[in-house]
PDB file of N, CA and C in Angstrom:
ATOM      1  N   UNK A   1      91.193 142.586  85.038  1.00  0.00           N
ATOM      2  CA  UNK A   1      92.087 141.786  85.856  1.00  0.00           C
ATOM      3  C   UNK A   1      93.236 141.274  84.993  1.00  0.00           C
ATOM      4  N   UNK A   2      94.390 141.381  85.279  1.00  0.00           N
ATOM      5  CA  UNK A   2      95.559 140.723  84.798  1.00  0.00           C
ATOM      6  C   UNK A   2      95.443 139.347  85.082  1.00  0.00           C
ATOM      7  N   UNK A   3      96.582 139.178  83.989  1.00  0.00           N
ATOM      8  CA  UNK A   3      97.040 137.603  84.370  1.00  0.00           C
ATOM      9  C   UNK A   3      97.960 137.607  84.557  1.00  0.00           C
ATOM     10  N   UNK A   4      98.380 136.814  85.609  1.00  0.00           N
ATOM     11  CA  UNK A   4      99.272 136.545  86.825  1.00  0.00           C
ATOM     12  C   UNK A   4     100.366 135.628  85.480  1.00  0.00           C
ATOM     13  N   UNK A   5     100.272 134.634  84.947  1.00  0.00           N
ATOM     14  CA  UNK A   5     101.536 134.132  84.154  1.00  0.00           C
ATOM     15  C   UNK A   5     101.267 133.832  82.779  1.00  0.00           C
ATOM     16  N   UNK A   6     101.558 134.566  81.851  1.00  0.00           N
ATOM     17  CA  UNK A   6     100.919 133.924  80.566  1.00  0.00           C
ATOM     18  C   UNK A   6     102.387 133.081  79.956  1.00  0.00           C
ATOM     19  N   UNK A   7     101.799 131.818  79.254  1.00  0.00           N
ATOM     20  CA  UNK A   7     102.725 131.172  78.717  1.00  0.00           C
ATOM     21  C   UNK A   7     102.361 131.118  76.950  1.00  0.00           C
ATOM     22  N   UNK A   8     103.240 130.791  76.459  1.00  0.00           N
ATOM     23  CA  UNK A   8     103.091 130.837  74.714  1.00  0.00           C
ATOM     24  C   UNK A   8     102.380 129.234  74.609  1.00  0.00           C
ATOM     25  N   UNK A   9     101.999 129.400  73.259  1.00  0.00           N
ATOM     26  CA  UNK A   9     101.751 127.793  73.171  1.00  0.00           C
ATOM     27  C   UNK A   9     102.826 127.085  72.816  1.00  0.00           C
ATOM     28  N   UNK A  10     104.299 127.325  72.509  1.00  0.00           N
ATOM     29  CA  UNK A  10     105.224 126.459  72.461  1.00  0.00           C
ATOM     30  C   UNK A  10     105.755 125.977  73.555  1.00  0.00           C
ATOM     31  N   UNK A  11     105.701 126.614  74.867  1.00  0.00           N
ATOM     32  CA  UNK A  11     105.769 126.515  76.116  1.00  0.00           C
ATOM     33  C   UNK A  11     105.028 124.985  76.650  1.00  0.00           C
ATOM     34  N   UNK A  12     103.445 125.743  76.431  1.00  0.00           N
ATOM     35  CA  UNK A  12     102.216 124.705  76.680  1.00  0.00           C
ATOM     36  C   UNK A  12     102.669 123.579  76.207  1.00  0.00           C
ATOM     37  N   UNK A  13     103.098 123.385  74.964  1.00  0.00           N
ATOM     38  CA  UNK A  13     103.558 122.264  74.274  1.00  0.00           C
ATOM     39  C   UNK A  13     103.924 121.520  74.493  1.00  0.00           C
ATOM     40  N   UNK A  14     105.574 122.045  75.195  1.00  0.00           N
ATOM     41  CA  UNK A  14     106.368 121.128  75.877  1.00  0.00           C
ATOM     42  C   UNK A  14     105.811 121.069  77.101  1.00  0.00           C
ATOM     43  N   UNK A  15     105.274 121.422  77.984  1.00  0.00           N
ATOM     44  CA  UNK A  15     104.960 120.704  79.299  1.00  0.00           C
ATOM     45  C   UNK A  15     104.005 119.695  79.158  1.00  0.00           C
ATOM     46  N   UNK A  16     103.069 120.062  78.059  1.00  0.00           N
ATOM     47  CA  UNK A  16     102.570 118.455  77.997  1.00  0.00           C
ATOM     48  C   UNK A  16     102.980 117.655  77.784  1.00  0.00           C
ATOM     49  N   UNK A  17     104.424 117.495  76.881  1.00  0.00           N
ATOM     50  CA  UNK A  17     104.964 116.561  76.105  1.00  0.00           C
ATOM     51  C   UNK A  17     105.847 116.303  77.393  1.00  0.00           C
ATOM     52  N   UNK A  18     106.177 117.286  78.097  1.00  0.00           N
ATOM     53  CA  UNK A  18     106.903 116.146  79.071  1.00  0.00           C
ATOM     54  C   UNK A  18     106.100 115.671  80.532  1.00  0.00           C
ATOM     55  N   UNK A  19     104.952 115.835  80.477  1.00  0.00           N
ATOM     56  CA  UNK A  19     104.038 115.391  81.361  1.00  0.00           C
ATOM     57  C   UNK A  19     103.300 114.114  80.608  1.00  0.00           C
ATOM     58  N   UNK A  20     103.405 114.187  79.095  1.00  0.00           N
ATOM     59  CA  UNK A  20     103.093 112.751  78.972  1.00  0.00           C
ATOM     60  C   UNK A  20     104.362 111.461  79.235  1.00  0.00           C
ATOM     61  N   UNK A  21     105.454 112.126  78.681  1.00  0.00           N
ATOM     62  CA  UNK A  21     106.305 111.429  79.305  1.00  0.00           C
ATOM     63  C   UNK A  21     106.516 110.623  80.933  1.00  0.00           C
ATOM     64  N   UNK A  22     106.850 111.277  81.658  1.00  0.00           N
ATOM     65  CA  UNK A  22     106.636 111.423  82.645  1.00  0.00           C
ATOM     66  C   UNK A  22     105.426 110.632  83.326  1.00  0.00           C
ATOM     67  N   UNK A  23     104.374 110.525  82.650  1.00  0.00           N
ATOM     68  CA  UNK A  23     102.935 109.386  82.973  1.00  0.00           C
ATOM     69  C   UNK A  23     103.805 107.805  82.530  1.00  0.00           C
ATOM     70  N   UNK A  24     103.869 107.962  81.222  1.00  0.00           N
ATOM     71  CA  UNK A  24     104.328 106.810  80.916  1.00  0.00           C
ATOM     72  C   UNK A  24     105.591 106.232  81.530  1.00  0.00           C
ATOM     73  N   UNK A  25     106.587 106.771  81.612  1.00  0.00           N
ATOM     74  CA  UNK A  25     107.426 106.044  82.552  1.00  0.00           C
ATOM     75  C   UNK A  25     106.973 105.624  84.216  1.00  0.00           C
ATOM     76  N   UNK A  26     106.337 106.887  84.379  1.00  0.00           N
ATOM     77  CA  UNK A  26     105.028 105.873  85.886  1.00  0.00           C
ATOM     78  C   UNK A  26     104.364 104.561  85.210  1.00  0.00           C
ATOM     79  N   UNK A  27     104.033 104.672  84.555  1.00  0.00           N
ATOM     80  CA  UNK A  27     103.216 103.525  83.965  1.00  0.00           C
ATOM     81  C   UNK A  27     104.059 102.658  84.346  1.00  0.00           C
ATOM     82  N   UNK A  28     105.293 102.420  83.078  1.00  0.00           N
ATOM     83  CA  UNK A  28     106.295 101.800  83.310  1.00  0.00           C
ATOM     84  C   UNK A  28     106.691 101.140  84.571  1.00  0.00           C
ATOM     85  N   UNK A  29     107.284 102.010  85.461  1.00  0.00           N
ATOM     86  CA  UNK A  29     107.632 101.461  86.505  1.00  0.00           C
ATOM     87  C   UNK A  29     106.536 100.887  87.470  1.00  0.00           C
ATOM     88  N   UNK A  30     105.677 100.967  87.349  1.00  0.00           N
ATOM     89  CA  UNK A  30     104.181 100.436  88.363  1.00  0.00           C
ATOM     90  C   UNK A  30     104.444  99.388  87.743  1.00  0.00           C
ATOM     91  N   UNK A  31     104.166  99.015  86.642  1.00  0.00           N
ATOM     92  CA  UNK A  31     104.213  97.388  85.752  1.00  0.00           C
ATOM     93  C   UNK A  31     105.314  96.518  86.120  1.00  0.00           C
ATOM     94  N   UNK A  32     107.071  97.514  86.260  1.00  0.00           N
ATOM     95  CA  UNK A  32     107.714  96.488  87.072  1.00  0.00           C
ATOM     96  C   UNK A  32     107.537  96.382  88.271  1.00  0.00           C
ATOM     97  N   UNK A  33     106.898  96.965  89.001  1.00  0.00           N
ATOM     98  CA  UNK A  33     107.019  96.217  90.392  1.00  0.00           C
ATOM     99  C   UNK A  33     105.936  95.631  91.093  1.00  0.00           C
ATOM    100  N   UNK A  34     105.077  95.607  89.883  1.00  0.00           N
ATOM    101  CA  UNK A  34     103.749  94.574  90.456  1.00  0.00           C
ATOM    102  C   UNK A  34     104.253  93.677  89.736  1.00  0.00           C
ATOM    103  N   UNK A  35     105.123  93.511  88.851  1.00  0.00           N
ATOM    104  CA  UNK A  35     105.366  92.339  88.341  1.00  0.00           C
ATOM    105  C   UNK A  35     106.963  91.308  89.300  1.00  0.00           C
ATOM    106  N   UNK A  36     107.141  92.252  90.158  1.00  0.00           N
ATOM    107  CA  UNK A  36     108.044  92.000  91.207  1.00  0.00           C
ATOM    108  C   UNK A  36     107.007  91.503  92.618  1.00  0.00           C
ATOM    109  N   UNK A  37     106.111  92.014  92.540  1.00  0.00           N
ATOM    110  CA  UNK A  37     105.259  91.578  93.882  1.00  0.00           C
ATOM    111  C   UNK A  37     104.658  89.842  93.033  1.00  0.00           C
ATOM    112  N   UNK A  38     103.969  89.865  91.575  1.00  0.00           N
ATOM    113  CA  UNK A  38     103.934  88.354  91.410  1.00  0.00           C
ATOM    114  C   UNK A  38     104.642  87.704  92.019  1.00  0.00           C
ATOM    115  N   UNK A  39     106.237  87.944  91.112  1.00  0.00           N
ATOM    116  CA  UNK A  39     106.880  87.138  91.421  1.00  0.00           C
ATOM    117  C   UNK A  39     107.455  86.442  92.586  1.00  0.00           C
ATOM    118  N   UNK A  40     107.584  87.617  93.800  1.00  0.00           N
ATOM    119  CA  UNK A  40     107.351  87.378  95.184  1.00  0.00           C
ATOM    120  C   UNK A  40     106.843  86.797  95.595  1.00  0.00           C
ATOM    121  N   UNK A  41     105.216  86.803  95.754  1.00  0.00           N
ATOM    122  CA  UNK A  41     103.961  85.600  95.681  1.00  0.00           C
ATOM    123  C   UNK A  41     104.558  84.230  95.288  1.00  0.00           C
ATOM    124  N   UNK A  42     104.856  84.246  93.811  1.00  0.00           N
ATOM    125  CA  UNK A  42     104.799  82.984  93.615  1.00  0.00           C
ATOM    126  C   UNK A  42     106.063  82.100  93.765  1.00  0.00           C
ATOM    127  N   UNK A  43     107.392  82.672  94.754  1.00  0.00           N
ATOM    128  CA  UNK A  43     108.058  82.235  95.292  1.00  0.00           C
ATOM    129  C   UNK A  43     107.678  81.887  97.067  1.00  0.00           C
ATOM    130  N   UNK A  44     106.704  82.482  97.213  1.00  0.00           N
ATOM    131  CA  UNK A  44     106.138  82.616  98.617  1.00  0.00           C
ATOM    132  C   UNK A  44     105.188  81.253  98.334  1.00  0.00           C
ATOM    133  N   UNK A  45     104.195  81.385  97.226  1.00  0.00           N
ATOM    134  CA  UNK A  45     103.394  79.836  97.321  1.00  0.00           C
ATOM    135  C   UNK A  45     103.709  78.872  96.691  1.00  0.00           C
ATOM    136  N   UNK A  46     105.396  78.772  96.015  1.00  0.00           N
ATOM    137  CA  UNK A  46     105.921  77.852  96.047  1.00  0.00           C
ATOM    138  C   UNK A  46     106.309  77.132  97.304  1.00  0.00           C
ATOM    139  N   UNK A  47     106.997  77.831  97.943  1.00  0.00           N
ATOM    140  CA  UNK A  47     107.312  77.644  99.532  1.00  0.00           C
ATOM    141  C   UNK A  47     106.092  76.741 100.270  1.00  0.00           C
ATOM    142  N   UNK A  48     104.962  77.641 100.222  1.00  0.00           N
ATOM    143  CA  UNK A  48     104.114  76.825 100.901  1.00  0.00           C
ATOM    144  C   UNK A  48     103.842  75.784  99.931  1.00  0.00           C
ATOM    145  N   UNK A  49     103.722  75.439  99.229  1.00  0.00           N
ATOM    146  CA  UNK A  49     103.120  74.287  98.291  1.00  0.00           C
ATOM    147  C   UNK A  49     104.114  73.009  98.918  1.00  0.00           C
ATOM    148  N   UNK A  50     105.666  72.930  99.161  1.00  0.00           N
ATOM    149  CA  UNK A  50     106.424  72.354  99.544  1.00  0.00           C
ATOM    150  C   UNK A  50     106.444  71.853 100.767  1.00  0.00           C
ATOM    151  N   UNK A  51     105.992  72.703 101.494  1.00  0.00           N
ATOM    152  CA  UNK A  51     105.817  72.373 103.199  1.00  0.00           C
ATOM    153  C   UNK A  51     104.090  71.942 103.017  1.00  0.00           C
ATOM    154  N   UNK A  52     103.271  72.141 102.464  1.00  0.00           N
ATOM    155  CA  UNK A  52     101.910  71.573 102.287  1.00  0.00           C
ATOM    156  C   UNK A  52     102.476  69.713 101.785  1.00  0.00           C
ATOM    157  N   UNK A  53     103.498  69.577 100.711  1.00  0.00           N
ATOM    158  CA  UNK A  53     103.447  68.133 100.147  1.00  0.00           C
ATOM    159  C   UNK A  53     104.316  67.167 101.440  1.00  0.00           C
ATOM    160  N   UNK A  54     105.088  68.785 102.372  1.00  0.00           N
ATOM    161  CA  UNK A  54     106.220  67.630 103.395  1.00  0.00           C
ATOM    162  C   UNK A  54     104.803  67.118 104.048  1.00  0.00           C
ATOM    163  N   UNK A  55     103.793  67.474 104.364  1.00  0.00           N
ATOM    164  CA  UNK A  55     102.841  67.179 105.594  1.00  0.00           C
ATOM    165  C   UNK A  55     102.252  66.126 104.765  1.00  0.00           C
ATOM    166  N   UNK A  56     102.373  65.481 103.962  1.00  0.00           N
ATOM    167  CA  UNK A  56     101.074  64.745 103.060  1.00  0.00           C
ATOM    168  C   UNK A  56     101.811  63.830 102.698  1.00  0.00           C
ATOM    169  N   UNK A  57     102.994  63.205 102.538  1.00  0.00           N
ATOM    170  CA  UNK A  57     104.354  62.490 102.354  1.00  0.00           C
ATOM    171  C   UNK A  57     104.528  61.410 103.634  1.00  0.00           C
ATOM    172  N   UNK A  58     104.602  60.433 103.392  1.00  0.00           N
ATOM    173  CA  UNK A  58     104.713  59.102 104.230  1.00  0.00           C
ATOM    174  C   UNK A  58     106.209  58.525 104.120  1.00  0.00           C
ATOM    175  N   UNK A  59     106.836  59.513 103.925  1.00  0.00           N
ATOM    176  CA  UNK A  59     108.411  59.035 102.870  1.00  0.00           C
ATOM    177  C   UNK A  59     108.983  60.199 104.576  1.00  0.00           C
ATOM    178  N   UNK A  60     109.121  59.663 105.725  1.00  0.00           N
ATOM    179  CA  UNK A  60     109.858  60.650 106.457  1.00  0.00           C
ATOM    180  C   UNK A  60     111.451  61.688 106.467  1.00  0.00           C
ATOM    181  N   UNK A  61     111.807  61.141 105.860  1.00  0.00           N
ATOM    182  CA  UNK A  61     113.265  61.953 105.018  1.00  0.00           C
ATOM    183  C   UNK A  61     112.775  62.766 104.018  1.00  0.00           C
ATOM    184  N   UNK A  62     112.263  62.711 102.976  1.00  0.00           N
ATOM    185  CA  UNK A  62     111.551  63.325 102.213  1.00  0.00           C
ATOM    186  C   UNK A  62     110.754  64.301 102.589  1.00  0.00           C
ATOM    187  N   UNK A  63     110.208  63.788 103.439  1.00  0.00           N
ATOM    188  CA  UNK A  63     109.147  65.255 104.224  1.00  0.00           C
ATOM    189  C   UNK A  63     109.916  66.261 105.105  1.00  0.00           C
ATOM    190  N   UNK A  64     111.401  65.723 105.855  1.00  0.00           N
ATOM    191  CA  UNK A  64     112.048  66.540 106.135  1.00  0.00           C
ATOM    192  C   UNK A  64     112.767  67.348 105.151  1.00  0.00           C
ATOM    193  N   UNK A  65     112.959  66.686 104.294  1.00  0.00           N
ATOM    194  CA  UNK A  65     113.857  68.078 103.099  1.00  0.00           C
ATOM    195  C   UNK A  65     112.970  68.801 102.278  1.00  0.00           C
ATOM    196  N   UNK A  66     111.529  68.163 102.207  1.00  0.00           N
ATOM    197  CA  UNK A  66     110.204  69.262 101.388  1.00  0.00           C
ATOM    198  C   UNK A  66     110.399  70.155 102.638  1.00  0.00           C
ATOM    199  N   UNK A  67     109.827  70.180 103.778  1.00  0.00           N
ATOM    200  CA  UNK A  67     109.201  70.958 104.888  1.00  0.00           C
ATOM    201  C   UNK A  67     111.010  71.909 105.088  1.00  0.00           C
ATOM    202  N   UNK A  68     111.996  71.811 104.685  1.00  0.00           N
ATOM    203  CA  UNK A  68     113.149  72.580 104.935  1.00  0.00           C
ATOM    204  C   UNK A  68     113.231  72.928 103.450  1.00  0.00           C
ATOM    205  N   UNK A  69     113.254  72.648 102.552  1.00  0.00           N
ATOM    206  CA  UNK A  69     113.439  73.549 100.924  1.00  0.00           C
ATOM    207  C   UNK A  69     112.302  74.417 101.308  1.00  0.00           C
ATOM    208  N   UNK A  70     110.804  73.918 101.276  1.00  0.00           N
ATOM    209  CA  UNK A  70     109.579  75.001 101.535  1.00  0.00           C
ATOM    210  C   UNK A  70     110.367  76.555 102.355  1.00  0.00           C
ATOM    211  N   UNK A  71     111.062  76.003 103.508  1.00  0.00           N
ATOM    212  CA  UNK A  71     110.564  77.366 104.283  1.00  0.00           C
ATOM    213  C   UNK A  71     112.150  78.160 104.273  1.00  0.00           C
ATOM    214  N   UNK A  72     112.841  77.303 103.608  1.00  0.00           N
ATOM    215  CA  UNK A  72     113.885  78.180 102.633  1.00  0.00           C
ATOM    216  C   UNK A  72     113.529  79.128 101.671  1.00  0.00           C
ATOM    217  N   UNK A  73     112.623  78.451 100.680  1.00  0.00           N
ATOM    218  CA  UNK A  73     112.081  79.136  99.527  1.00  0.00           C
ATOM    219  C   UNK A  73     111.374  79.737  99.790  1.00  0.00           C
ATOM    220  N   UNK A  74     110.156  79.828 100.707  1.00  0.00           N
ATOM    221  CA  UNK A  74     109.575  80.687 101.193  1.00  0.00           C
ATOM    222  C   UNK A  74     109.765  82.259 101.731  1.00  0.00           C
ATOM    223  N   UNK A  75     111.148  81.889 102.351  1.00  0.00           N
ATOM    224  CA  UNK A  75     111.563  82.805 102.992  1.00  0.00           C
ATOM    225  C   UNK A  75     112.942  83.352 102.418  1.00  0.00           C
ATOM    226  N   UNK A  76     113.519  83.318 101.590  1.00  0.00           N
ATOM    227  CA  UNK A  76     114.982  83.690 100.739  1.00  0.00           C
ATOM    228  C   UNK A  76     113.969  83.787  98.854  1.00  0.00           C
ATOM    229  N   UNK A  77     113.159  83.307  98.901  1.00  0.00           N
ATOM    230  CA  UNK A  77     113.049  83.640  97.088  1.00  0.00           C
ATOM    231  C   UNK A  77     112.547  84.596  96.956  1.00  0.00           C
ATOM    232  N   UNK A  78     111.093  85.326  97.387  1.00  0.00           N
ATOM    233  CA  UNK A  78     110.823  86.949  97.791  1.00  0.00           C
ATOM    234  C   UNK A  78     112.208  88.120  97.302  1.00  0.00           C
ATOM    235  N   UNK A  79     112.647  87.318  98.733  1.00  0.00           N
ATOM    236  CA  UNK A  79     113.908  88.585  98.992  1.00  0.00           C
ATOM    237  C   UNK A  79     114.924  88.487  98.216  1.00  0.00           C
ATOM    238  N   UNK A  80     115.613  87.576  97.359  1.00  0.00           N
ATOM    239  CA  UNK A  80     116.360  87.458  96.191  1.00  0.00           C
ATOM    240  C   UNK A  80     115.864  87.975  95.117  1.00  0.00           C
ATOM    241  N   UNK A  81     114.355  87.973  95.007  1.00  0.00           N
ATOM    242  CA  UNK A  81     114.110  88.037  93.818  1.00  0.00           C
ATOM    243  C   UNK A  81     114.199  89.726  93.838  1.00  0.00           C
ATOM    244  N   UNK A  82     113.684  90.437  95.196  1.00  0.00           N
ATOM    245  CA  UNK A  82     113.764  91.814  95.090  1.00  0.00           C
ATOM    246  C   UNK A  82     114.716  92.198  95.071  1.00  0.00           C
ATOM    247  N   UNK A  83     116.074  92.096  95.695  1.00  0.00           N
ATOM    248  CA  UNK A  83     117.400  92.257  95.804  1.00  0.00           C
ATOM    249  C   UNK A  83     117.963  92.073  94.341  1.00  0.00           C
ATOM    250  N   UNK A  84     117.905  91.216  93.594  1.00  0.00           N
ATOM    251  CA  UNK A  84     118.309  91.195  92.035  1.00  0.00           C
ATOM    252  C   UNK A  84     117.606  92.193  91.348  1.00  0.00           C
ATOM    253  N   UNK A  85     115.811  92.577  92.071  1.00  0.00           N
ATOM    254  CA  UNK A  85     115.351  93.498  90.974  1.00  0.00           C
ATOM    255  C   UNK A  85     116.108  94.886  91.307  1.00  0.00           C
ATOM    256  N   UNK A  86     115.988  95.222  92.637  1.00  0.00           N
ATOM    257  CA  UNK A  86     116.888  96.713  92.748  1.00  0.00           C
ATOM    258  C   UNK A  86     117.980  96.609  92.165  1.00  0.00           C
ATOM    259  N   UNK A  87     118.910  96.039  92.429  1.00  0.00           N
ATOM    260  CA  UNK A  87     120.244  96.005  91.663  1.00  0.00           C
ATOM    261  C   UNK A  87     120.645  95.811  90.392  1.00  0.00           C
ATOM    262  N   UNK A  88     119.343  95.408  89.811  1.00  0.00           N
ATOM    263  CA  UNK A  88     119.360  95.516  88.215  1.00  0.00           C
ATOM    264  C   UNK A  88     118.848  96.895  87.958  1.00  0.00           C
ATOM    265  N   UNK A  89     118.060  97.411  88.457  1.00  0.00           N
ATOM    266  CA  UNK A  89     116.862  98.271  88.437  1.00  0.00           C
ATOM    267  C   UNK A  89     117.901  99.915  88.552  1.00  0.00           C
ATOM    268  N   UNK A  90     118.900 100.006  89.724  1.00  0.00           N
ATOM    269  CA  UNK A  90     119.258 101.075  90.179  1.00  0.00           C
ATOM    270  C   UNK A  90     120.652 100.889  90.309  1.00  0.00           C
ATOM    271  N   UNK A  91     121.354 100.101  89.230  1.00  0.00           N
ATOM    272  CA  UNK A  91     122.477  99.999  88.476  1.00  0.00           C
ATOM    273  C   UNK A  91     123.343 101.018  87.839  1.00  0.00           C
TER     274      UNK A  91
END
């Protein structure tokens, strides 16, 4: 039986070398964007942490600007933070 494609080992060589490559920059990029989903999170339970202290606050002005920063931050720090990462990212 023949073989259908024979390659040299300098060939072999380089496709590993650029298939290890190629892993590692996956690597790479998985690491930034779970490190973009943290940061998401912890602009998301900042948010809530803020609207948790407006409800617990006896200071009624105060609880209106916690319970309105909260669901600002809640809802704009996520999406800033991803919007700065693409645009740094794919610059």
């Amino acid at each position: 039986m023949r073989k259908l494609l024979i390659l040299s080992p300098q060939r072999i060589a380089a496709e590993l070398r650029e298939l290890r490559f190629a892993t590692a920059a996956d690597r790479r990029w998985h690491r930034k964007l779970w490190a973009l989903g943290l940061r998401c999170v912890a602009w998301y339970f900042a948010g809530l942490v803020l609207i948790g202290w407006s409800m617990h606050t006896s200071n009624y002005p105060l609880a209106q600007l916690l319970f309105a920063a909260g669901l600002w931050i809640a809802a704009l720090g996520p999406i800033v933070t991803a919007l700065v990462f693409w645009l740094r990212e794919f610059r």
